[in-house]
N, C-alpha and C. Protein backbone atom coordinates (compact mmCIF):
# COMPACT_ATOMS: atom_id res chain seq x y z
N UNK A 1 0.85 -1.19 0.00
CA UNK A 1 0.00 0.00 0.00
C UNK A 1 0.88 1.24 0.00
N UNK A 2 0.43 2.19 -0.89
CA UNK A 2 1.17 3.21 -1.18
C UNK A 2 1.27 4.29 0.10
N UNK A 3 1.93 4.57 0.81
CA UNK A 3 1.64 5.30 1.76
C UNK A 3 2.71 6.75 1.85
N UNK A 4 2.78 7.32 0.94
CA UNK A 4 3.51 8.19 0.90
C UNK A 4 2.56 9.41 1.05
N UNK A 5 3.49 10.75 1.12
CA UNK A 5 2.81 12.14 1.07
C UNK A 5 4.11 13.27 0.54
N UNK A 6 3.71 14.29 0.07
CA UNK A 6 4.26 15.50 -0.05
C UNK A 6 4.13 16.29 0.46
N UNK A 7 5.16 17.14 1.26
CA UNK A 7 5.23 17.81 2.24
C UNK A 7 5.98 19.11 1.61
N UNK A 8 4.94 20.29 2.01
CA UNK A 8 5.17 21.76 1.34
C UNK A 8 5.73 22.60 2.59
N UNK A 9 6.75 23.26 2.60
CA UNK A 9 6.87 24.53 3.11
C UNK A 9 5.74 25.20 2.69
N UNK A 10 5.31 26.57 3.09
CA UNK A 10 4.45 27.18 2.87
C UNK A 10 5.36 28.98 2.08
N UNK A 11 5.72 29.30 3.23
CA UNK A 11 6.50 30.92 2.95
C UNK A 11 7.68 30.53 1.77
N UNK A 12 7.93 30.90 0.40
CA UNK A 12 8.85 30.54 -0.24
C UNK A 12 8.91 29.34 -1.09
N UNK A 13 7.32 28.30 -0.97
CA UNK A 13 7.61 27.42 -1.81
C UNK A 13 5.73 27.56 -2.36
N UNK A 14 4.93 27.38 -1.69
CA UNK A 14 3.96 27.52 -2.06
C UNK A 14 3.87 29.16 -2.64
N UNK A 15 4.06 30.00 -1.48
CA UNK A 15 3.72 31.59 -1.91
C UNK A 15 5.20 32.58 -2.12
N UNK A 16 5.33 33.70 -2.94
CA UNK A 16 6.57 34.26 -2.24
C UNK A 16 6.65 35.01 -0.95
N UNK A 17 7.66 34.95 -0.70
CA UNK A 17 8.18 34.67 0.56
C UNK A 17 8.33 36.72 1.01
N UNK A 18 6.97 37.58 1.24
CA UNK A 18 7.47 38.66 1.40
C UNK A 18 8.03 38.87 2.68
N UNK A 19 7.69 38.19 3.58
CA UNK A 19 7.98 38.52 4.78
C UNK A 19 6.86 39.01 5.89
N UNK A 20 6.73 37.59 6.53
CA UNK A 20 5.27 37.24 7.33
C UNK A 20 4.15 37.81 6.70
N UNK A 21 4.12 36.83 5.97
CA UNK A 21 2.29 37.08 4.80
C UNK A 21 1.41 36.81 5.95
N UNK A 22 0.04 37.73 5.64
CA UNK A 22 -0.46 37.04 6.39
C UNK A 22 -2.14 37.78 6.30
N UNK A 23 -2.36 38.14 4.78
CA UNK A 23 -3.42 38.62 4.35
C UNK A 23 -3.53 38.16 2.73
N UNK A 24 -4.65 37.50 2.06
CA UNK A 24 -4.53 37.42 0.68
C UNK A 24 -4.40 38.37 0.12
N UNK A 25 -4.24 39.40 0.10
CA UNK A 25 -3.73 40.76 -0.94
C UNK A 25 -1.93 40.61 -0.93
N UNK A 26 -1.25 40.00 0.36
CA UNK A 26 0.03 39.84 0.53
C UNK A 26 0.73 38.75 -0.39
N UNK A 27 -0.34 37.12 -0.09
CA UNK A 27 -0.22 36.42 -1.27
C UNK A 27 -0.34 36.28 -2.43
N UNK A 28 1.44 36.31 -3.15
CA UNK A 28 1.30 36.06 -4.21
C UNK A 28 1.81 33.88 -4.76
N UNK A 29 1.15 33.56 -5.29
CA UNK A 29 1.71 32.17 -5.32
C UNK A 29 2.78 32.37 -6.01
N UNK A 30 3.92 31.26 -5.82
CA UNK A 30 4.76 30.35 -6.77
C UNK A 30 4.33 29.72 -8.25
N UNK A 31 4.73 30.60 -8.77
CA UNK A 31 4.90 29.80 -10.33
C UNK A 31 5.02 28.28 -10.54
N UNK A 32 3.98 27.77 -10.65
CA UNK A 32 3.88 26.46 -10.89
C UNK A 32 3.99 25.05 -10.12
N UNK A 33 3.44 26.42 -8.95
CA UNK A 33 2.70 25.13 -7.51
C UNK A 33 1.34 24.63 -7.56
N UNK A 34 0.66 24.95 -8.52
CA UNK A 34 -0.96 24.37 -8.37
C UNK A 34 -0.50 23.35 -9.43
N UNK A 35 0.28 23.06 -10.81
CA UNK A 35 0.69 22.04 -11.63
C UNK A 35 1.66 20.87 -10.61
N UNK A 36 2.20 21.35 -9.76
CA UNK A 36 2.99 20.00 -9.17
C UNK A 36 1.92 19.93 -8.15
N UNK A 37 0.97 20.56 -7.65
CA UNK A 37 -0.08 20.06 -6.81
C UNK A 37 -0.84 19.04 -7.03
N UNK A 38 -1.24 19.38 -8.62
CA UNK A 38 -2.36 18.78 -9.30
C UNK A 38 -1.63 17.19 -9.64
N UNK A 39 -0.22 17.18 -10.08
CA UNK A 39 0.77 15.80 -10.08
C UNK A 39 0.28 15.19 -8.97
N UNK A 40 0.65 15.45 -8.12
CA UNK A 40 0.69 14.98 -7.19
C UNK A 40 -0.45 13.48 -6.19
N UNK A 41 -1.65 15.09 -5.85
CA UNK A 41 -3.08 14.74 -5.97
C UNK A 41 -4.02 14.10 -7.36
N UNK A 42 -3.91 14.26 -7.99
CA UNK A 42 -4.46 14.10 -8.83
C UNK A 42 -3.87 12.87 -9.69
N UNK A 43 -2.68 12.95 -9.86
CA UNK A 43 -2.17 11.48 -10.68
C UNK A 43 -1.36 10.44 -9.58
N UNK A 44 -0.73 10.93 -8.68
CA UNK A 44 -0.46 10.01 -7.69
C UNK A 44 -1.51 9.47 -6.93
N UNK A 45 -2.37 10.76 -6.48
CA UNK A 45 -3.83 10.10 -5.75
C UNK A 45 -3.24 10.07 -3.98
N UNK A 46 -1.99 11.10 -3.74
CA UNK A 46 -1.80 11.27 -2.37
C UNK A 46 -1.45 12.11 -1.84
N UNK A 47 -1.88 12.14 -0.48
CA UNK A 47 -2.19 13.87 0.42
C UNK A 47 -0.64 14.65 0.52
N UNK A 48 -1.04 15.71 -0.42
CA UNK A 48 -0.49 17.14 0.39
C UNK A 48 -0.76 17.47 1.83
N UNK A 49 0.74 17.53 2.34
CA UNK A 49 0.81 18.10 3.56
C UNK A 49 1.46 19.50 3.86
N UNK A 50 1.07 20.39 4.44
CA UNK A 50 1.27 22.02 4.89
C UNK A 50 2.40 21.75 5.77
N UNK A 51 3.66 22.16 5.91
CA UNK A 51 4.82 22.33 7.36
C UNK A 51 5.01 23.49 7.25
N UNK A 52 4.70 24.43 8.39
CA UNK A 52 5.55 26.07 8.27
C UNK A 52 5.52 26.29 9.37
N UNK A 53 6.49 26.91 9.73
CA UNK A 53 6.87 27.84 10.93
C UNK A 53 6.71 29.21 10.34
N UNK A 54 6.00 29.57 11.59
CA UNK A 54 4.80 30.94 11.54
C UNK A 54 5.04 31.85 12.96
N UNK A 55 6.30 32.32 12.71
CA UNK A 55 6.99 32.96 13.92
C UNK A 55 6.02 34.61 13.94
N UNK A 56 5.52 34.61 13.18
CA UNK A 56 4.90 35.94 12.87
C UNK A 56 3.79 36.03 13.72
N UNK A 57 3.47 34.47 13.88
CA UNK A 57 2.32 34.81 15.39
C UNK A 57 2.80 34.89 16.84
N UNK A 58 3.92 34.28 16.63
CA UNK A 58 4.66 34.36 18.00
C UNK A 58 5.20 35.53 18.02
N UNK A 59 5.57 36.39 17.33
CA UNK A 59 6.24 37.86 17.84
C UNK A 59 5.38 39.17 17.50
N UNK A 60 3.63 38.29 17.47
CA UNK A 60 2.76 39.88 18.12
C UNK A 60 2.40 40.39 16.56
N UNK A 61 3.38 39.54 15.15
CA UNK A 61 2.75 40.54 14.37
C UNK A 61 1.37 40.45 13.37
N UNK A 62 0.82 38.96 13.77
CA UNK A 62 -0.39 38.74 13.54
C UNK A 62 -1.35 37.46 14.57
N UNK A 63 -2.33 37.41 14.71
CA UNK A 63 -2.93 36.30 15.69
C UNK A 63 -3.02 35.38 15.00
N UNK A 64 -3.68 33.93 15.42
CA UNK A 64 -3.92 32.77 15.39
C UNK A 64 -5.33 32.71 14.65
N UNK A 65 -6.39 34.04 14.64
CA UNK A 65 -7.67 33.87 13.86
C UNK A 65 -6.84 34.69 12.54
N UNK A 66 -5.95 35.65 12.61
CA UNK A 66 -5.92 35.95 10.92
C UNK A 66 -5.71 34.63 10.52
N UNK A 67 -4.52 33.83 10.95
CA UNK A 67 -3.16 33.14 9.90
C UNK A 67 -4.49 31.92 10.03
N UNK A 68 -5.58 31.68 10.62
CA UNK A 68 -6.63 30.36 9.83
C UNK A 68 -7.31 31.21 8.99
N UNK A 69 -7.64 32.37 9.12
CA UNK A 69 -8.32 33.11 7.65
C UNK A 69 -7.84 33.23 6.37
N UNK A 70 -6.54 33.35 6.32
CA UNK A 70 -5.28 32.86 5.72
C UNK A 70 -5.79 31.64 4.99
N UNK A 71 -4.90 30.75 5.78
CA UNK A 71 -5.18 29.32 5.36
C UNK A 71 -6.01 28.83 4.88
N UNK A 72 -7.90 29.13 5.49
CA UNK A 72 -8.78 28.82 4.84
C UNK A 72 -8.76 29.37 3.04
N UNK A 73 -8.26 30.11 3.12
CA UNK A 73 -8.02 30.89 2.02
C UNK A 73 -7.47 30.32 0.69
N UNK A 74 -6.65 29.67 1.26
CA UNK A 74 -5.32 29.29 0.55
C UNK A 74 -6.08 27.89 0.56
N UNK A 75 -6.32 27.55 1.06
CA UNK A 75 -7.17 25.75 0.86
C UNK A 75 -8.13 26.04 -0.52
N UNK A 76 -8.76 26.75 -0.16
CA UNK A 76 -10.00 26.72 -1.29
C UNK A 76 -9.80 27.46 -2.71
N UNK A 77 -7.88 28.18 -2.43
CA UNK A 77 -7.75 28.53 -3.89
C UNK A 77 -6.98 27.26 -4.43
N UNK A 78 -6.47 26.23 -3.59
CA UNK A 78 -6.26 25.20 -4.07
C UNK A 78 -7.28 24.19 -4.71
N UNK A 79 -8.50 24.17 -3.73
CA UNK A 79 -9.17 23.14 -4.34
C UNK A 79 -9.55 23.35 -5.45
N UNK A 80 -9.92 25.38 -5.50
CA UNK A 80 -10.38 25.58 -6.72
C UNK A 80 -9.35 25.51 -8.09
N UNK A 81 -8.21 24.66 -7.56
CA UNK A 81 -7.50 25.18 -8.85
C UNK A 81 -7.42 22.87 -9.38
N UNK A 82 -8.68 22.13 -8.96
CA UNK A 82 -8.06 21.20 -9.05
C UNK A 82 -6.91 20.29 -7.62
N UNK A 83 -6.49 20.73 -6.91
CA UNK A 83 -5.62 19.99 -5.79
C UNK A 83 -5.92 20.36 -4.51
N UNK A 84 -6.36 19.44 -3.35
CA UNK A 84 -6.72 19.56 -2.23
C UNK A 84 -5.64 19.41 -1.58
N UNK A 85 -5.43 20.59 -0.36
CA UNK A 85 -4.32 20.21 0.53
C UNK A 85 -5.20 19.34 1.96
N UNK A 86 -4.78 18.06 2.48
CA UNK A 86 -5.08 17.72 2.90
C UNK A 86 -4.37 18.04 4.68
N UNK A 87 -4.12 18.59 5.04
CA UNK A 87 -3.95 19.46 6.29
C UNK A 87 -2.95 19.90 6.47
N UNK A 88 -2.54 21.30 7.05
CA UNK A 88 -1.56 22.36 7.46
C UNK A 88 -1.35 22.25 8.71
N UNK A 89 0.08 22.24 8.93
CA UNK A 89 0.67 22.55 10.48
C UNK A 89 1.03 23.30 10.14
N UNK A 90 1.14 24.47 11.54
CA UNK A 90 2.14 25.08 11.63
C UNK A 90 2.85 25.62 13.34
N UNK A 91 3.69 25.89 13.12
CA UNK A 91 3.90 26.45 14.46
C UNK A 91 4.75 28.03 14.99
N UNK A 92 4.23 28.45 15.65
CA UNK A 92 4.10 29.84 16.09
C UNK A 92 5.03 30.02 17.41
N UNK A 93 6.41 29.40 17.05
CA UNK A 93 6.64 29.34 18.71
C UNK A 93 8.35 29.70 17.75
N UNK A 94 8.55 30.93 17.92
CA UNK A 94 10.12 31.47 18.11
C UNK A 94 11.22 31.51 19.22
N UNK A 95 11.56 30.81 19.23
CA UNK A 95 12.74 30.61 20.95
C UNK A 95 13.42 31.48 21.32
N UNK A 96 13.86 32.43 20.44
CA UNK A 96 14.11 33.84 21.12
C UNK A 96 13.95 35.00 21.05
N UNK A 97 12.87 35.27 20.11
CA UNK A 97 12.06 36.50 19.81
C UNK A 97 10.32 36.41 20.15
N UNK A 98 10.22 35.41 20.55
CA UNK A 98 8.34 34.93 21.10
C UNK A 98 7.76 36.14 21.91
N UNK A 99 7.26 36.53 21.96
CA UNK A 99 6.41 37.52 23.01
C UNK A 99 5.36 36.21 24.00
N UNK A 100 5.49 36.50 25.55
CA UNK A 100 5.00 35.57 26.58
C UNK A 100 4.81 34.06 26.15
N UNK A 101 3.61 33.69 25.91
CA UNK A 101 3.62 32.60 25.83
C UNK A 101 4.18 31.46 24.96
N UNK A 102 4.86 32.36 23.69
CA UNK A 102 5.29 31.76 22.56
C UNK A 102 6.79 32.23 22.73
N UNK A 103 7.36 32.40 23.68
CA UNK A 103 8.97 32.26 23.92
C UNK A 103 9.23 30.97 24.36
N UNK A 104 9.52 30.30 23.57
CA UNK A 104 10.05 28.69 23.89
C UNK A 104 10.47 28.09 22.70
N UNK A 105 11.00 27.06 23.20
CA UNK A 105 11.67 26.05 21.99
C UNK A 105 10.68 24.84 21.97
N UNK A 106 10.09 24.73 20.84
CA UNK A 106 9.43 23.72 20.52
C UNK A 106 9.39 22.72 19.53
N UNK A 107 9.54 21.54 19.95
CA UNK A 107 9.37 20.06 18.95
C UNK A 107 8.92 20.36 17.76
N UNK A 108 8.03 21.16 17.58
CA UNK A 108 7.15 21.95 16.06
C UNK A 108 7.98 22.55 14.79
N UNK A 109 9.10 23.21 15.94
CA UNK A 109 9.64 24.34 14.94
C UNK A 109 10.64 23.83 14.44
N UNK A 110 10.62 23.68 12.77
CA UNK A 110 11.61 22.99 12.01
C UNK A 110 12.86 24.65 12.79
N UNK A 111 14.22 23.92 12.52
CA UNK A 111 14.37 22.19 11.56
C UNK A 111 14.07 20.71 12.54
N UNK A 112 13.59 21.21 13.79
CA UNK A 112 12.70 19.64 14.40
C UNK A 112 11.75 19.22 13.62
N UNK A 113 11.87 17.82 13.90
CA UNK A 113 10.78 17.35 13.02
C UNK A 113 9.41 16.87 13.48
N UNK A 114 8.77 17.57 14.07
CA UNK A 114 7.62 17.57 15.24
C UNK A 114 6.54 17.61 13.93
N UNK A 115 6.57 18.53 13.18
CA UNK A 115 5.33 18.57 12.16
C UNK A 115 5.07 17.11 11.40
N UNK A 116 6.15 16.95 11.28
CA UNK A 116 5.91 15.65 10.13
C UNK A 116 6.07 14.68 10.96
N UNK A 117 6.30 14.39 11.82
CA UNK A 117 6.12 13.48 12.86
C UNK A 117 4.73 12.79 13.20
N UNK A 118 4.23 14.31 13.75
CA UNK A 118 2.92 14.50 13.76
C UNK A 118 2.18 13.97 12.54
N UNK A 119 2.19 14.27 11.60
CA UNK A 119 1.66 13.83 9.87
C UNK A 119 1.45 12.71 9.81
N UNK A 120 3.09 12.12 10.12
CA UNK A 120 3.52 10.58 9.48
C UNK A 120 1.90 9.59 10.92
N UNK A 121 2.08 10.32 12.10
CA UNK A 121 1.36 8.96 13.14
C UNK A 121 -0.51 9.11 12.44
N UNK A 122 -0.66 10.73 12.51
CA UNK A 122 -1.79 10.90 12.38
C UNK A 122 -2.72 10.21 10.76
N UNK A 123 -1.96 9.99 9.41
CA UNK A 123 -2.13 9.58 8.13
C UNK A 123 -1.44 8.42 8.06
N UNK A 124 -0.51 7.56 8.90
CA UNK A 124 -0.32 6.55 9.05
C UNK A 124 1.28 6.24 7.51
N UNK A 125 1.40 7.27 7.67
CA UNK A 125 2.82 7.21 6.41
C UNK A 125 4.34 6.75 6.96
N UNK A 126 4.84 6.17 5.65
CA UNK A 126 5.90 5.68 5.57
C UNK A 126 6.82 7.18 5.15
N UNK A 127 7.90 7.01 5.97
CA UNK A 127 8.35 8.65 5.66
C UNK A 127 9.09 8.63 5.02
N UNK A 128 10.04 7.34 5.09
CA UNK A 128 10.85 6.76 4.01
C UNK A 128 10.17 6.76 2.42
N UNK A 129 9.42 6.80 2.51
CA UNK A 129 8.44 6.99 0.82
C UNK A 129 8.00 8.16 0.75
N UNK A 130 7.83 9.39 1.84
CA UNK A 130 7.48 10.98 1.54
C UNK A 130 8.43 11.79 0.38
N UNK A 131 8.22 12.85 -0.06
CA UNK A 131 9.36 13.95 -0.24
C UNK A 131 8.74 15.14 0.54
N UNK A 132 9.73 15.81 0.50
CA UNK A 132 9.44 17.33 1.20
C UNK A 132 9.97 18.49 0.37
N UNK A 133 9.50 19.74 0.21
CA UNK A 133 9.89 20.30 -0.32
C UNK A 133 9.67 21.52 0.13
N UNK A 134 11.08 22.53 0.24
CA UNK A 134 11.45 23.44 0.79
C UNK A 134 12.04 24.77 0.35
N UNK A 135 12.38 25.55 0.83
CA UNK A 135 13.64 26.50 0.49
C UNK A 135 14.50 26.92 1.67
N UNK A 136 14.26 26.75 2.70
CA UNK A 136 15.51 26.96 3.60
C UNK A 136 15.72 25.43 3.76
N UNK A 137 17.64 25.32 4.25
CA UNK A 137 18.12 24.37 4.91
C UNK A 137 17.14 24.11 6.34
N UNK A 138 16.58 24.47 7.03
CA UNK A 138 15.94 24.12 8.26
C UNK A 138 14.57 23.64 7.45
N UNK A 139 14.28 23.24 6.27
CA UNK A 139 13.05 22.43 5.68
C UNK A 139 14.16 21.47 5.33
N UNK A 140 15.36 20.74 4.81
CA UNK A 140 15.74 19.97 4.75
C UNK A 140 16.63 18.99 5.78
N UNK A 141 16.65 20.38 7.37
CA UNK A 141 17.10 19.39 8.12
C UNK A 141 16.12 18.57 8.86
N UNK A 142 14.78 19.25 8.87
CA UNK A 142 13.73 18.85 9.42
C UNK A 142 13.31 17.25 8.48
N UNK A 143 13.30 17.19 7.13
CA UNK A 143 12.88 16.11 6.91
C UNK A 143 13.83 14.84 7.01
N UNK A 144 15.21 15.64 6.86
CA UNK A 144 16.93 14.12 7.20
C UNK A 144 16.41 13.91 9.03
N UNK A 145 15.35 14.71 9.16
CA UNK A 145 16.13 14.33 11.23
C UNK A 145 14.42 13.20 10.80
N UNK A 146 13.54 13.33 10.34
CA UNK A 146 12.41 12.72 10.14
C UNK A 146 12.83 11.36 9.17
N UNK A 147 13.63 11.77 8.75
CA UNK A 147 13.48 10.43 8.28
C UNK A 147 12.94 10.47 6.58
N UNK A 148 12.76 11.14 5.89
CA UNK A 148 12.00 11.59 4.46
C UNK A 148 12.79 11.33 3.58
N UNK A 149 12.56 10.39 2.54
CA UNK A 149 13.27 9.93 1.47
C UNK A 149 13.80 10.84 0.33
N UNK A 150 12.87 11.56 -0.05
CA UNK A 150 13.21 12.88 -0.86
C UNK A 150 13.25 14.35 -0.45
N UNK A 151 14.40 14.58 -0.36
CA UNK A 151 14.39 16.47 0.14
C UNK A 151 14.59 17.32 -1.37
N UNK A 152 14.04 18.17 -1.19
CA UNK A 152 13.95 19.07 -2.56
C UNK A 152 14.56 20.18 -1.87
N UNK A 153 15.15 21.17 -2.13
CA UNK A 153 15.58 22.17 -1.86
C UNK A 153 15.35 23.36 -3.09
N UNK A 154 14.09 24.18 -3.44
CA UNK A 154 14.53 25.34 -4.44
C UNK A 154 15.11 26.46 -3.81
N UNK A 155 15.86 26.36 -4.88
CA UNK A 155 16.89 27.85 -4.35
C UNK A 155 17.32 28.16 -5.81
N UNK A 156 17.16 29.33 -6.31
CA UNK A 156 17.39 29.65 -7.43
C UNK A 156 18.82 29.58 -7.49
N UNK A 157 19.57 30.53 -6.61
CA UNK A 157 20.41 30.49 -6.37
C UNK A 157 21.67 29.81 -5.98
N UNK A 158 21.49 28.49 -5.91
CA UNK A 158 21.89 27.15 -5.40
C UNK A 158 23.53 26.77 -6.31
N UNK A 159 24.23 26.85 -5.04
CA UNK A 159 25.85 26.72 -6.18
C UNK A 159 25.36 25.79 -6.76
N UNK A 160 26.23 25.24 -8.13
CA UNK A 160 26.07 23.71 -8.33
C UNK A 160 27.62 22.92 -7.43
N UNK A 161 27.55 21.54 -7.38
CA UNK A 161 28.27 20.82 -6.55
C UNK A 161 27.98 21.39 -5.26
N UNK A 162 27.57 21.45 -4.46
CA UNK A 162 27.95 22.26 -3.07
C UNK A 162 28.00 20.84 -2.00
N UNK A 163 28.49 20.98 -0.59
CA UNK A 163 28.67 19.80 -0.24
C UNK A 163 27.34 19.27 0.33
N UNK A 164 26.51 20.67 0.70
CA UNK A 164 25.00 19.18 0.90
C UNK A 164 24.37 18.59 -0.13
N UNK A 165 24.54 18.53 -1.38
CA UNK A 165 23.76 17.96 -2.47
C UNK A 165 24.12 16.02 -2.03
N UNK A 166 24.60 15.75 -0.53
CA UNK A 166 24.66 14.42 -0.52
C UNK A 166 23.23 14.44 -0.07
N UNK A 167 23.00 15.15 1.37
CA UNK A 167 21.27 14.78 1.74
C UNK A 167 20.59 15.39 1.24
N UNK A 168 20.36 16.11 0.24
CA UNK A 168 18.91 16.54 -0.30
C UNK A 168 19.64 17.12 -1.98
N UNK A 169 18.34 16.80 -2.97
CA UNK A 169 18.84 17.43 -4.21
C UNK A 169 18.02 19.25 -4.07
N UNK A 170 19.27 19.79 -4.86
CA UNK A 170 18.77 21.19 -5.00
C UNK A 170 18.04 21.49 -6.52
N UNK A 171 17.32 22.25 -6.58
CA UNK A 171 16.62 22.63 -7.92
C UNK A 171 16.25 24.00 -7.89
N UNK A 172 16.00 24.67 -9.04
CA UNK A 172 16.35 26.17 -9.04
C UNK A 172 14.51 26.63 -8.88
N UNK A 173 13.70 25.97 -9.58
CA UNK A 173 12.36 26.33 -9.14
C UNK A 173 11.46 25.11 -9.30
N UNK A 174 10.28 25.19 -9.12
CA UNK A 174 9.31 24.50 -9.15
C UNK A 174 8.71 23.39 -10.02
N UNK A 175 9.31 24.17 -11.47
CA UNK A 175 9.17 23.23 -12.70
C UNK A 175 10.49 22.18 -12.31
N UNK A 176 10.86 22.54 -11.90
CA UNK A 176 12.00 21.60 -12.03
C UNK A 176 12.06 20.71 -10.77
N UNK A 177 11.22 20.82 -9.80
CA UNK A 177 11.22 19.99 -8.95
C UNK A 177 10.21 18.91 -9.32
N UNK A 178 8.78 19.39 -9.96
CA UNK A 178 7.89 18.95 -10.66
C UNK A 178 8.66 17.83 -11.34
N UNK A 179 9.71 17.87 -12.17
CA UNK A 179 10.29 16.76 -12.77
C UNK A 179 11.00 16.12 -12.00
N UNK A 180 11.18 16.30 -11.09
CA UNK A 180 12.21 15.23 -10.27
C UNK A 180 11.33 14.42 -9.54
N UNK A 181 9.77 14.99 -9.13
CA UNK A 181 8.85 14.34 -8.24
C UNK A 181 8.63 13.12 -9.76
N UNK A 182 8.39 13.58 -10.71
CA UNK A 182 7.63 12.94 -11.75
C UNK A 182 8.87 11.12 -11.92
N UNK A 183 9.96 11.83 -11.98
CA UNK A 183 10.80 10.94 -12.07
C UNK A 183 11.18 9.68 -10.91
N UNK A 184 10.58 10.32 -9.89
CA UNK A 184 10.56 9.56 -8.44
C UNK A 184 9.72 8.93 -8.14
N UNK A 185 8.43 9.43 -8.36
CA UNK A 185 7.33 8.94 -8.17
C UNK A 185 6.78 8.69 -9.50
N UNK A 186 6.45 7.45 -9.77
CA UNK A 186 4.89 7.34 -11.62
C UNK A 186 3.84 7.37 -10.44
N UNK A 187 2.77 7.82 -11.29
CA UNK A 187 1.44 7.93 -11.25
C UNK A 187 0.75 6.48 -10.22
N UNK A 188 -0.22 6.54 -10.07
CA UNK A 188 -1.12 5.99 -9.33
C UNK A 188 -1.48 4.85 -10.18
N UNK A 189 -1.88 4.94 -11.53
CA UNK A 189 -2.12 3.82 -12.59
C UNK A 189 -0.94 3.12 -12.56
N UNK A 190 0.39 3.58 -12.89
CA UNK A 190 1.65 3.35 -13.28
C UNK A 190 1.82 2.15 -12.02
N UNK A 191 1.88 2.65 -10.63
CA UNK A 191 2.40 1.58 -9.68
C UNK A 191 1.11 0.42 -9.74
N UNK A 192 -0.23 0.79 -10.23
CA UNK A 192 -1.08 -0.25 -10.44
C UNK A 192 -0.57 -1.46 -11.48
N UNK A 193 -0.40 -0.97 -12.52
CA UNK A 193 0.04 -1.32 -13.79
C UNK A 193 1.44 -2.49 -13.27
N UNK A 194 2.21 -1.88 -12.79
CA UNK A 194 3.46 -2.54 -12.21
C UNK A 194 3.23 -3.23 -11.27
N UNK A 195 2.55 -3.67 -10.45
CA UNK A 195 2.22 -4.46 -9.60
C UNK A 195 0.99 -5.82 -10.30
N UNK A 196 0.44 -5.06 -11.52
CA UNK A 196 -0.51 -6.38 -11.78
C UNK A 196 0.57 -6.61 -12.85
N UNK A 197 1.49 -6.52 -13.52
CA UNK A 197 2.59 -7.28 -14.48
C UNK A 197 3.19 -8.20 -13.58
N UNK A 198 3.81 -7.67 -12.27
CA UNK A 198 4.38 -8.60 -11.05
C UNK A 198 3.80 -9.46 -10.71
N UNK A 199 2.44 -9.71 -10.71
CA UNK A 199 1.90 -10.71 -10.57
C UNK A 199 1.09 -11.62 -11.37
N UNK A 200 1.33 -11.38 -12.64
CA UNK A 200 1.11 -12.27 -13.54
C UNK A 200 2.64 -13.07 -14.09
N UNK A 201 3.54 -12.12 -14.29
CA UNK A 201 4.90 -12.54 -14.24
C UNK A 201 5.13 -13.86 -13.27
């Protein structure tokens, strides 16, 4: 049983990254995140998962009812585009800029891997069969400390050779991660297809 998932940063991979979004007039999407959405969901046939650290609620500069007004937001311009995200974490806890109750260090906040932790018990996934996909190093240390078979890293900017290209591959944008998921993962028919040849074989 196929038990994998894709796991999105949110700030920088889904939307650009202005700096604590946190109104749809602020969001603008990523070029060619609703097409690797739609891959995903739609021809793999498995759940998108939300990981972000959302320090912006922890340091006072928005609450916990905007950033779900937000989100609701962002769900239903997904569904409407074709791809359902099937649930968002996030966590709001900065360890040394938090205002009162959100000054702490928490299991949540990549690069811990508390979110997908959380994911993997609650959807019952093999993490070893996930990818994740990011743009900071603290989205790729979070999925090597989890355990996640594929780390994506976009960074336009990305030397080539550099010495982490051992734990995670880098790619310059979205289309191009799109092909590496495509190449990693076939389709939902495809592993059907390959499994009823295996057993007629």
């Amino acid at each position: 049983m196929d038990r994998s998932a894709l796991f999105l940063d949110r700030d920088g991979v889904i939307n650009v990254d202005h700096g604590y979004v946190h109104r749809p007039e602020q969001f603008d999407f990523v070029p060619g995140i609703f097409e690797l959405a739609r891959f995903w969901t739609n021809e793999r046939r498995r759940p998108i998962i939300v990981a972000s650290n959302q320090s912006g609620i922890g340091r006072g500069y928005f609450d916990e009812d905007v950033y779900a007004q937000l989100t609701r937001w962002m769900c239903e311009r997904f569904a409407a585009e074709g791809a359902r995200i099937a649930r968002v974490y996030h966590c709001p806890y900065p360890p040394q800029k938090g205002v009162g109750q959100y000054r702490r260090d928490h299991a949540w906040r990549k690069p811990n891997p508390g979110m997908l932790l959380q994911a993997a018990a609650e959807f019952g996934l093999d993490l070893a069969c996930c990818a994740i996909i990011g743009d900071k190093m603290s989205d790729m240390e979070a999925g090597a400390a989890a355990g996640i078979g594929l780390k994506i890293l976009v960074r336009a900017q990305s030397p080539a050779g550099s010495s982490d290209a051992r734990t995670h591959e880098s790619v310059a944008d979205l289309g191009a991660a799109l092909a590496l998921l495509r190449s990693c993962f076939p389709p939902a028919d495809d592993n059907l297809h390959s499994r009823s040849r295996s057993s007629v074989g």
